[in-house]
N, C-alpha and C. Protein backbone atom coordinates (compact mmCIF):
# COMPACT_ATOMS: atom_id res chain seq x y z
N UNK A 1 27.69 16.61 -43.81
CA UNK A 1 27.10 16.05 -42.61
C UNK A 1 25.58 15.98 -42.79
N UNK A 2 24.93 14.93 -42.34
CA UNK A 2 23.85 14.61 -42.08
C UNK A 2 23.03 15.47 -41.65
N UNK A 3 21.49 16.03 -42.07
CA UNK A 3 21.32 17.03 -41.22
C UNK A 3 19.94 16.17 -40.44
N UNK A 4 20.15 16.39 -38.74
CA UNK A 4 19.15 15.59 -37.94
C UNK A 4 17.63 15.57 -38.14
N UNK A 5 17.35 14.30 -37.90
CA UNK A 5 15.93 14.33 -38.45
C UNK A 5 15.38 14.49 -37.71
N UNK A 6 15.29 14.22 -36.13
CA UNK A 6 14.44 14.95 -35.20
C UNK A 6 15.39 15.69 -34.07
N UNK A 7 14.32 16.56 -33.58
CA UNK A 7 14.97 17.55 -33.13
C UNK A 7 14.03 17.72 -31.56
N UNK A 8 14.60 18.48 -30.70
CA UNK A 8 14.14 18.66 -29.07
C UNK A 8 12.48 19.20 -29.60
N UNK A 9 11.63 18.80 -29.03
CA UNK A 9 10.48 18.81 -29.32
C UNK A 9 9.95 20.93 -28.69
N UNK A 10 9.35 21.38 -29.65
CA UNK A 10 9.24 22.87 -29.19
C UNK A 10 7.91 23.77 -29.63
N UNK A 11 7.43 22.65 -30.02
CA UNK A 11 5.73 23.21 -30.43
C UNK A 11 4.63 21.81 -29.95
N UNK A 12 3.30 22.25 -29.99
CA UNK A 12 2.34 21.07 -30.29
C UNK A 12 2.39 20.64 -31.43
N UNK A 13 2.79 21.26 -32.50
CA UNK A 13 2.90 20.30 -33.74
C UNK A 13 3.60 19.58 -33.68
N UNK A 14 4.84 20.48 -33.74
CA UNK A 14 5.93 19.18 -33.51
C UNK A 14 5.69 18.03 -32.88
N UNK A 15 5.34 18.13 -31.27
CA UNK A 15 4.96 16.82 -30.86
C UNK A 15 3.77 16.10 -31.43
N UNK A 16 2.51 16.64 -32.15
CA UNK A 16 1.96 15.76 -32.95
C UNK A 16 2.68 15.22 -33.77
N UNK A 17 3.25 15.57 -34.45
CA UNK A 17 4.07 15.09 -35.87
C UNK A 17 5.01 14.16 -35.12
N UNK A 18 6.01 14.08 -34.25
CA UNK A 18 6.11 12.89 -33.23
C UNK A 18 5.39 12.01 -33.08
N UNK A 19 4.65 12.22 -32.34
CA UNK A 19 3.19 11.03 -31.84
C UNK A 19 2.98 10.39 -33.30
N UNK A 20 2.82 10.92 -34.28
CA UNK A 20 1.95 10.21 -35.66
C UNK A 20 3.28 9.48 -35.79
N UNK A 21 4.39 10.06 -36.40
CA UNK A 21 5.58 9.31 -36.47
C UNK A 21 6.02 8.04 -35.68
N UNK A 22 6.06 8.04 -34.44
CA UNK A 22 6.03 7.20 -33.31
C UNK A 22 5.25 5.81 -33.90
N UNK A 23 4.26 6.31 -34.02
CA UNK A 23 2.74 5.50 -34.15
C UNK A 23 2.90 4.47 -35.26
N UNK A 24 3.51 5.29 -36.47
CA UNK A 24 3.97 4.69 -37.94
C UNK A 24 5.34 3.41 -37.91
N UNK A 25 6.14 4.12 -36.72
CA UNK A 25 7.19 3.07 -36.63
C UNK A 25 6.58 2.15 -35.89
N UNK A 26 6.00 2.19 -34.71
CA UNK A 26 5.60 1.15 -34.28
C UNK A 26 4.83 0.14 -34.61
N UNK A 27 3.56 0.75 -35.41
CA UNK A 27 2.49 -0.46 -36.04
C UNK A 27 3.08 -0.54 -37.48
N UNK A 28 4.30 0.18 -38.20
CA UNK A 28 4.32 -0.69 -39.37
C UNK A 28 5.08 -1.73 -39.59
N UNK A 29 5.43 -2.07 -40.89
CA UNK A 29 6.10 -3.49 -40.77
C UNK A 29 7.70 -3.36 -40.89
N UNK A 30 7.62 -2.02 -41.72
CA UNK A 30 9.42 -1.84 -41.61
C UNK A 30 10.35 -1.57 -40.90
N UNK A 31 10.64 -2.61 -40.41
CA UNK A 31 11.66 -3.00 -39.83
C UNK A 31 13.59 -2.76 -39.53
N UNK A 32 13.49 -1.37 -40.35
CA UNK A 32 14.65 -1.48 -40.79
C UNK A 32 16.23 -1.13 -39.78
N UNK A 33 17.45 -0.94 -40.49
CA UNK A 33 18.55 -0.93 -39.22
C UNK A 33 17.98 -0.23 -37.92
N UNK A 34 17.71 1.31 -38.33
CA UNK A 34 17.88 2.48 -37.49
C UNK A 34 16.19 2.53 -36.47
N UNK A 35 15.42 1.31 -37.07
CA UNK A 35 14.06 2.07 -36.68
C UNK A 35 13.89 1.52 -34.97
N UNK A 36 14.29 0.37 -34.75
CA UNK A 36 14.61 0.57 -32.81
C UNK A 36 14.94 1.81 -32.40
N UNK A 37 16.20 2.85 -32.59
CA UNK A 37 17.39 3.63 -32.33
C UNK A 37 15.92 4.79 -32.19
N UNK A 38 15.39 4.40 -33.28
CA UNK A 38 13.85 6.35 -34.53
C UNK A 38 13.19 5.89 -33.34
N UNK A 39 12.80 4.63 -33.01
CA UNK A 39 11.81 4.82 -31.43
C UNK A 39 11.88 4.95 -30.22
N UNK A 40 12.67 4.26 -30.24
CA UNK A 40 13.51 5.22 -28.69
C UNK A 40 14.14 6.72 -28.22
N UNK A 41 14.51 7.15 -29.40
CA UNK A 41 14.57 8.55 -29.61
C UNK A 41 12.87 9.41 -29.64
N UNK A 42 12.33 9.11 -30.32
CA UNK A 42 11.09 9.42 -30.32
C UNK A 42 10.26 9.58 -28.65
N UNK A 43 10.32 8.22 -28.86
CA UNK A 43 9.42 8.00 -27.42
C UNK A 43 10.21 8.95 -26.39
N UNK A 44 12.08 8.84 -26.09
CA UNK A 44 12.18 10.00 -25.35
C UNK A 44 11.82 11.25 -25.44
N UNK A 45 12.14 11.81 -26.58
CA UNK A 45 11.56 13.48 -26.68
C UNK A 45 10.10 13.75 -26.39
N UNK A 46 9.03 12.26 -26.66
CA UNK A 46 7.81 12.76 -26.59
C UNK A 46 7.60 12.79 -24.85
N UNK A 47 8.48 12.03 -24.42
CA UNK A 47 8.37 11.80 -22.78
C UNK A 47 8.69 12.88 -22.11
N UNK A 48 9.76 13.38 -23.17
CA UNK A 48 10.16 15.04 -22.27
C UNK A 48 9.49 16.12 -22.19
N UNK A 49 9.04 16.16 -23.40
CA UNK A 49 8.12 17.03 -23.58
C UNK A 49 6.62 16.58 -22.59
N UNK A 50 6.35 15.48 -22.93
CA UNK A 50 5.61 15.19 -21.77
C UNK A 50 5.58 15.72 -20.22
N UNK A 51 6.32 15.74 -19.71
CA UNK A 51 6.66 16.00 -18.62
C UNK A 51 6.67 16.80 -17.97
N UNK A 52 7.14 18.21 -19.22
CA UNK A 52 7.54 19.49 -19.20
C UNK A 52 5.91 20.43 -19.53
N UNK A 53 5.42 20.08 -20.44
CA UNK A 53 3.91 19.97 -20.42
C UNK A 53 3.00 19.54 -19.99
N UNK A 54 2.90 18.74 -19.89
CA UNK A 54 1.57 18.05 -19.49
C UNK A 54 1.30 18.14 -18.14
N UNK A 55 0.55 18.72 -17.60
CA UNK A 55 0.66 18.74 -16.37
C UNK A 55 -0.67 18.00 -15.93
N UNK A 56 -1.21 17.31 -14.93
CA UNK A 56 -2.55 16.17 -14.86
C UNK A 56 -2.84 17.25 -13.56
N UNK A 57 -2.53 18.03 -13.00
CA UNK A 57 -2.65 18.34 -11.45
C UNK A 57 -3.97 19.06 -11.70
N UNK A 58 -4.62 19.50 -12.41
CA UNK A 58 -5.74 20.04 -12.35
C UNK A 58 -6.89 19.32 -13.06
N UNK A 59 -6.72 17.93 -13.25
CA UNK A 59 -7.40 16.78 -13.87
C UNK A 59 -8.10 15.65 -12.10
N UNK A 60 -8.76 15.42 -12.28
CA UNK A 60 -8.70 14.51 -10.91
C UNK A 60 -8.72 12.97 -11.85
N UNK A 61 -8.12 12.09 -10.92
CA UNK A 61 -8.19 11.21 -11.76
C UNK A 61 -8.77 10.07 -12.50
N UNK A 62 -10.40 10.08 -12.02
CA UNK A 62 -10.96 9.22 -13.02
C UNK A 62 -11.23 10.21 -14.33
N UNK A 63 -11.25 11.44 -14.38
CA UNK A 63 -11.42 12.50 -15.72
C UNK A 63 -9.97 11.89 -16.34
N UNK A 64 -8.54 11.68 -15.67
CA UNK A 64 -7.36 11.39 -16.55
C UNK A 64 -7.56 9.71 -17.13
N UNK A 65 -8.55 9.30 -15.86
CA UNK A 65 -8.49 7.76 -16.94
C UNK A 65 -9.43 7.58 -18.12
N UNK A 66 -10.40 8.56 -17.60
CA UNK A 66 -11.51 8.46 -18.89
C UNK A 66 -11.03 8.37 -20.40
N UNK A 67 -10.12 9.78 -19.88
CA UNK A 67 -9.57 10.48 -21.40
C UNK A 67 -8.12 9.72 -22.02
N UNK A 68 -7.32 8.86 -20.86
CA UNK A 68 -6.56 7.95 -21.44
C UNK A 68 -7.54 6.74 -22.10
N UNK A 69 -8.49 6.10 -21.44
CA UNK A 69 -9.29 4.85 -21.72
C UNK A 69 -10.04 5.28 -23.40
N UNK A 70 -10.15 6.89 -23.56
CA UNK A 70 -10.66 7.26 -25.11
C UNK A 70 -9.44 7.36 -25.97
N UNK A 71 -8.24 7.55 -25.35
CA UNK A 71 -7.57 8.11 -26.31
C UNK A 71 -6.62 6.99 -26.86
N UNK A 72 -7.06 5.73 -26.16
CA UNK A 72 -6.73 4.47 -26.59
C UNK A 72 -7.87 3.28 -27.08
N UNK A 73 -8.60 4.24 -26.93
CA UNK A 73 -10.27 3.33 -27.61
C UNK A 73 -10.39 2.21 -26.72
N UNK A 74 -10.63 2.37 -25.13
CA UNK A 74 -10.65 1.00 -24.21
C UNK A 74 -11.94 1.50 -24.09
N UNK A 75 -12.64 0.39 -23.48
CA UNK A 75 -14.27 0.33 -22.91
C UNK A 75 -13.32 0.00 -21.55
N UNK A 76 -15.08 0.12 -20.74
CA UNK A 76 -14.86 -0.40 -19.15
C UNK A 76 -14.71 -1.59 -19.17
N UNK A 77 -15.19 -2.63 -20.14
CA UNK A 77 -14.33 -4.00 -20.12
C UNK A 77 -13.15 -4.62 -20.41
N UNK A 78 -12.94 -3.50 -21.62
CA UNK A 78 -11.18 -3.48 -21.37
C UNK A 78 -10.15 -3.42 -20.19
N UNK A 79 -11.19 -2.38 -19.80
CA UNK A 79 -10.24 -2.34 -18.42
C UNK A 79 -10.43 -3.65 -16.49
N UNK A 80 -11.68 -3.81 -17.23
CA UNK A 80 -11.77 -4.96 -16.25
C UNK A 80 -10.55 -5.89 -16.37
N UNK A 81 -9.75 -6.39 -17.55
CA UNK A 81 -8.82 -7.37 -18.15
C UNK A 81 -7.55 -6.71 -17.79
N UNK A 82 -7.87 -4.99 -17.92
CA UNK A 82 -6.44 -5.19 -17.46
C UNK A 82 -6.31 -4.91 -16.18
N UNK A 83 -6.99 -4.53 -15.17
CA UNK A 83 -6.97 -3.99 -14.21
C UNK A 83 -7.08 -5.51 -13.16
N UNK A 84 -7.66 -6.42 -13.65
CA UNK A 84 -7.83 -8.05 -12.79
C UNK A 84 -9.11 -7.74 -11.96
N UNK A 85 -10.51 -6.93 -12.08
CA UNK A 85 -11.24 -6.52 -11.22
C UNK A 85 -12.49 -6.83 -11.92
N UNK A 86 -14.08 -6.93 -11.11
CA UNK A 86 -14.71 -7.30 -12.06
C UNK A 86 -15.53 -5.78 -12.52
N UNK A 87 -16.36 -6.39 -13.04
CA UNK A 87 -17.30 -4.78 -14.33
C UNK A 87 -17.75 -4.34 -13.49
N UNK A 88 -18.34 -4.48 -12.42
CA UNK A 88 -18.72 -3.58 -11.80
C UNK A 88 -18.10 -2.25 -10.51
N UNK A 89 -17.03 -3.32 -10.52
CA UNK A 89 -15.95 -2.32 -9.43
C UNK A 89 -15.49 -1.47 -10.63
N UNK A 90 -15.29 -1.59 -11.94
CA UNK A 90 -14.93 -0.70 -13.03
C UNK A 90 -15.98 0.47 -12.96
N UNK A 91 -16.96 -0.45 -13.14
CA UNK A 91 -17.99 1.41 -13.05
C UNK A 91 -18.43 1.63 -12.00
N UNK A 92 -18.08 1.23 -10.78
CA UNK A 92 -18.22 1.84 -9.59
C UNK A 92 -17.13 3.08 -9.53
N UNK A 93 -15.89 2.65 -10.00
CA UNK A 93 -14.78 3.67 -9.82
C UNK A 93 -15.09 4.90 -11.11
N UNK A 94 -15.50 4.24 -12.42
CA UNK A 94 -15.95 5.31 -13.55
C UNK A 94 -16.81 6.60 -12.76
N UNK A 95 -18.07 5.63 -12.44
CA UNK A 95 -19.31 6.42 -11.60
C UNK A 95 -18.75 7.38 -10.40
N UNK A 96 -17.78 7.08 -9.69
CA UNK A 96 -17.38 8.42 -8.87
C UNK A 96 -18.26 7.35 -7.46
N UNK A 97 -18.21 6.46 -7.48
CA UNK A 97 -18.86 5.44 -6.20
C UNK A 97 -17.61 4.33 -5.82
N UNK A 98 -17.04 4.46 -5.88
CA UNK A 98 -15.72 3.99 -5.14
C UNK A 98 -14.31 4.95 -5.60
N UNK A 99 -13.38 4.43 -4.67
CA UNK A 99 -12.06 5.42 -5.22
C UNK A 99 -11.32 3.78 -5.80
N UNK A 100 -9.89 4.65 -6.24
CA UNK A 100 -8.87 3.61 -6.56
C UNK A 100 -7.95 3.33 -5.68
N UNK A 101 -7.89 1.75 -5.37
CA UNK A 101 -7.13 1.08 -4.59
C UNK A 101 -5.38 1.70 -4.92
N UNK A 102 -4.43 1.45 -4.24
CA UNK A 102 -3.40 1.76 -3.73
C UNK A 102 -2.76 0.72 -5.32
N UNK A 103 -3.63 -0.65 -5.17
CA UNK A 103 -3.30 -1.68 -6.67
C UNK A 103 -4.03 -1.41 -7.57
N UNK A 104 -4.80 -0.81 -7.65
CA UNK A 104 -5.30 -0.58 -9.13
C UNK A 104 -4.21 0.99 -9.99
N UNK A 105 -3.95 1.85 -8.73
CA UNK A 105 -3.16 3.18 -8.99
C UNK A 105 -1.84 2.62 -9.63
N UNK A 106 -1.71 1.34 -8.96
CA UNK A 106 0.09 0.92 -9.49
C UNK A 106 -0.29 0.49 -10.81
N UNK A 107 -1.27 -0.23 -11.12
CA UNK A 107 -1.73 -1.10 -12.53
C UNK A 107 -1.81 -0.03 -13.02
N UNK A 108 -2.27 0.67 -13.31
CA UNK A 108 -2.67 2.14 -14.01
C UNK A 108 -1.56 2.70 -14.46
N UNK A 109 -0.65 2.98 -13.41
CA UNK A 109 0.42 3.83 -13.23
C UNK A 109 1.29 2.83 -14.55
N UNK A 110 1.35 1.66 -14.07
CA UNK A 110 2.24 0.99 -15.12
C UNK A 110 1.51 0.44 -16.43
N UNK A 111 0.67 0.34 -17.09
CA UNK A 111 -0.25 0.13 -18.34
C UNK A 111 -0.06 1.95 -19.25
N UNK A 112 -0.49 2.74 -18.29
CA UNK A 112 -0.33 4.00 -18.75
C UNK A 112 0.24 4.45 -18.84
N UNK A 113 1.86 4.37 -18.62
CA UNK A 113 3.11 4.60 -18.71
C UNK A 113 2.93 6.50 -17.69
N UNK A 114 2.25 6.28 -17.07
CA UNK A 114 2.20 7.85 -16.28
C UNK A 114 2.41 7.86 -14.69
N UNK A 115 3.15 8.69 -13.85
CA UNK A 115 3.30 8.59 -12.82
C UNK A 115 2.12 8.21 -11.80
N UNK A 116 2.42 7.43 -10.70
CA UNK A 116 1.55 6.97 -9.62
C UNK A 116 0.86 8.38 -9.16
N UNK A 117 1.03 9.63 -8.87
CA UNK A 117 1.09 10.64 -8.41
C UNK A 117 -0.47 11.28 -9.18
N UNK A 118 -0.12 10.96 -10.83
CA UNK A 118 -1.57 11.31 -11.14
C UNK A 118 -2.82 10.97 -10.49
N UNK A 119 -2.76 9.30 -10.41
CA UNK A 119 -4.05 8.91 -10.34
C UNK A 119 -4.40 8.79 -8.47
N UNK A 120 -2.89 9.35 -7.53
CA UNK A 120 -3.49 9.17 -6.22
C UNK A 120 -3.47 10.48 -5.75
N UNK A 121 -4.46 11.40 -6.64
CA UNK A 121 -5.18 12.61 -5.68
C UNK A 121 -6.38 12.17 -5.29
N UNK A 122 -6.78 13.42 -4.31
CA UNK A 122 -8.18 13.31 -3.99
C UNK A 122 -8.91 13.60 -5.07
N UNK A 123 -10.34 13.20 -4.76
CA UNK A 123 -11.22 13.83 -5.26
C UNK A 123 -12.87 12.44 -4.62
N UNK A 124 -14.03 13.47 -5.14
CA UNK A 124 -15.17 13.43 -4.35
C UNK A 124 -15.51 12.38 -5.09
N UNK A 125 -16.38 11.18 -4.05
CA UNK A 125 -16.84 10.11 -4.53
C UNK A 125 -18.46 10.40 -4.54
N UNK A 126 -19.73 10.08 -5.06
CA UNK A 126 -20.77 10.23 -5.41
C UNK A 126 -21.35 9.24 -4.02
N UNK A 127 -21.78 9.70 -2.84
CA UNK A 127 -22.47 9.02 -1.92
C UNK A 127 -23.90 8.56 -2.12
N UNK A 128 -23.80 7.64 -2.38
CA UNK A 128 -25.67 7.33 -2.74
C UNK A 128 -26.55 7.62 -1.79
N UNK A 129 -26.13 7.32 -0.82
CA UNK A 129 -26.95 7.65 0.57
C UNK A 129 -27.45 8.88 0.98
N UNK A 130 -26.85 10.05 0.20
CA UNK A 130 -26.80 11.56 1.12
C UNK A 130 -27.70 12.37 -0.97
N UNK A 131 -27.60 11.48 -1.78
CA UNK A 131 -27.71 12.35 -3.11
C UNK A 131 -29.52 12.68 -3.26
N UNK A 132 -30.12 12.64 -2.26
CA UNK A 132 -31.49 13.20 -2.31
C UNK A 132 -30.94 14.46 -1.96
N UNK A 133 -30.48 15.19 -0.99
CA UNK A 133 -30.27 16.44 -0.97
C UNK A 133 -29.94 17.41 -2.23
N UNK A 134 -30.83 18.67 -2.57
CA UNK A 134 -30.33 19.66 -3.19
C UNK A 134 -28.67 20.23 -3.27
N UNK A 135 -28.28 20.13 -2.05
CA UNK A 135 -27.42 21.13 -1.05
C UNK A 135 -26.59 20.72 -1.41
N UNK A 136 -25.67 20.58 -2.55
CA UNK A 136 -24.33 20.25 -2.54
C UNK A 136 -23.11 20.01 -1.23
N UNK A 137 -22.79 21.25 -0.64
CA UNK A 137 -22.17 21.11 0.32
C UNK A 137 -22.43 20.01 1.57
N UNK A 138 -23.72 19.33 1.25
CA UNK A 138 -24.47 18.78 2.20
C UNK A 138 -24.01 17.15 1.66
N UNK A 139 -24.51 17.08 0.65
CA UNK A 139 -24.07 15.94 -0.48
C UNK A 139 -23.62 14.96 -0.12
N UNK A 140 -22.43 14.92 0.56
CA UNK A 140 -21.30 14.11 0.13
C UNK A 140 -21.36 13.91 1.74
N UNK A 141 -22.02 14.15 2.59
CA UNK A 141 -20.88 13.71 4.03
C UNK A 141 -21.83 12.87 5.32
N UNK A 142 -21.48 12.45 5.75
CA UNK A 142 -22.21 11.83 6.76
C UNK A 142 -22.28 12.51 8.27
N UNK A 143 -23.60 12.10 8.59
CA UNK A 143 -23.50 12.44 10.15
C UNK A 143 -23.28 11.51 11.43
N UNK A 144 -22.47 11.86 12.21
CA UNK A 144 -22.22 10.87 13.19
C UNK A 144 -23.71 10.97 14.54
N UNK A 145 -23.88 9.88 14.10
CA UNK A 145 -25.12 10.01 15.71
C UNK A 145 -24.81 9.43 17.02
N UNK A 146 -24.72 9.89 18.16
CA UNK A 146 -24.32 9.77 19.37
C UNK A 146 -25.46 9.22 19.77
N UNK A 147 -24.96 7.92 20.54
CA UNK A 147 -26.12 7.39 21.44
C UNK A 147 -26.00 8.08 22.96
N UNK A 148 -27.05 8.46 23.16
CA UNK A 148 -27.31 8.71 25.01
C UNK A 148 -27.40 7.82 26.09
């Protein structure tokens, strides 16, 4: 009997050695019977393991797009193309001066192959208006003024 060539993923190596593997079937040219069957197998175990690891909940999510947008070598104009938005709403959202639309979270969600859930937490947007203050706690918020 055959002895299996990959196996339930149970270290970080292992899943590196996946990922590189993955990587090799996909961008090379050989083509052969089994290598659809080697990537789909692949890509599942790396997904499981994904899942089971990776956890984004302590990432907010323009830090998870940054580090997806490096770890796929995109610029912010890359992502203008894929996102349908122009360069500057890109680095408005980079910059922490706008959040992400409800449609940009789904575009994301589906380009990045990662749940909607990552990219729709909170987190603090950079108020231009309030960033003369020292005061952090002060920073970020507005005051309501009551007319008399």
């Amino acid at each position: 009997m055959e002895a299996l060539r990959y196996k339930i993923i149970k270290s970080e190596k292992q899943y590196s050695d996946y990922c590189t593997a993955l990587e090799t079937l996909v961008t090379g040219n050989d083509q052969g019977e089994n290598t659809q069957d080697e990537i789909e197998l692949l890509t599942y175990l790396i997904e499981k393991w994904d899942a089971e690891h990776n956890s984004f909940e302590d990432v907010d999510p323009i830090e998870l797009l940054t580090a997806l947008m490096s770890e796929k070598s995109l610029k912010a104009k890359d992502m203008t193309q894929i996102l349908g938005v122009s360069k500057s709403l890109v680095s408005d959202i980079l910059h922490y001066k706008k959040g992400l639309s409800k449609e940009i979270i789904r575009t994301l969600s589906g380009y990045f192959s990662i749940s909607q859930e990552a990219f729709n937490r909170p987190y603090k947007l950079k108020v231009p208006a309030n960033s003369h203050f020292k005061n952090a706690s002060v920073m970020n918020t507005k005051k309501d003024l009551q007319l008399a």
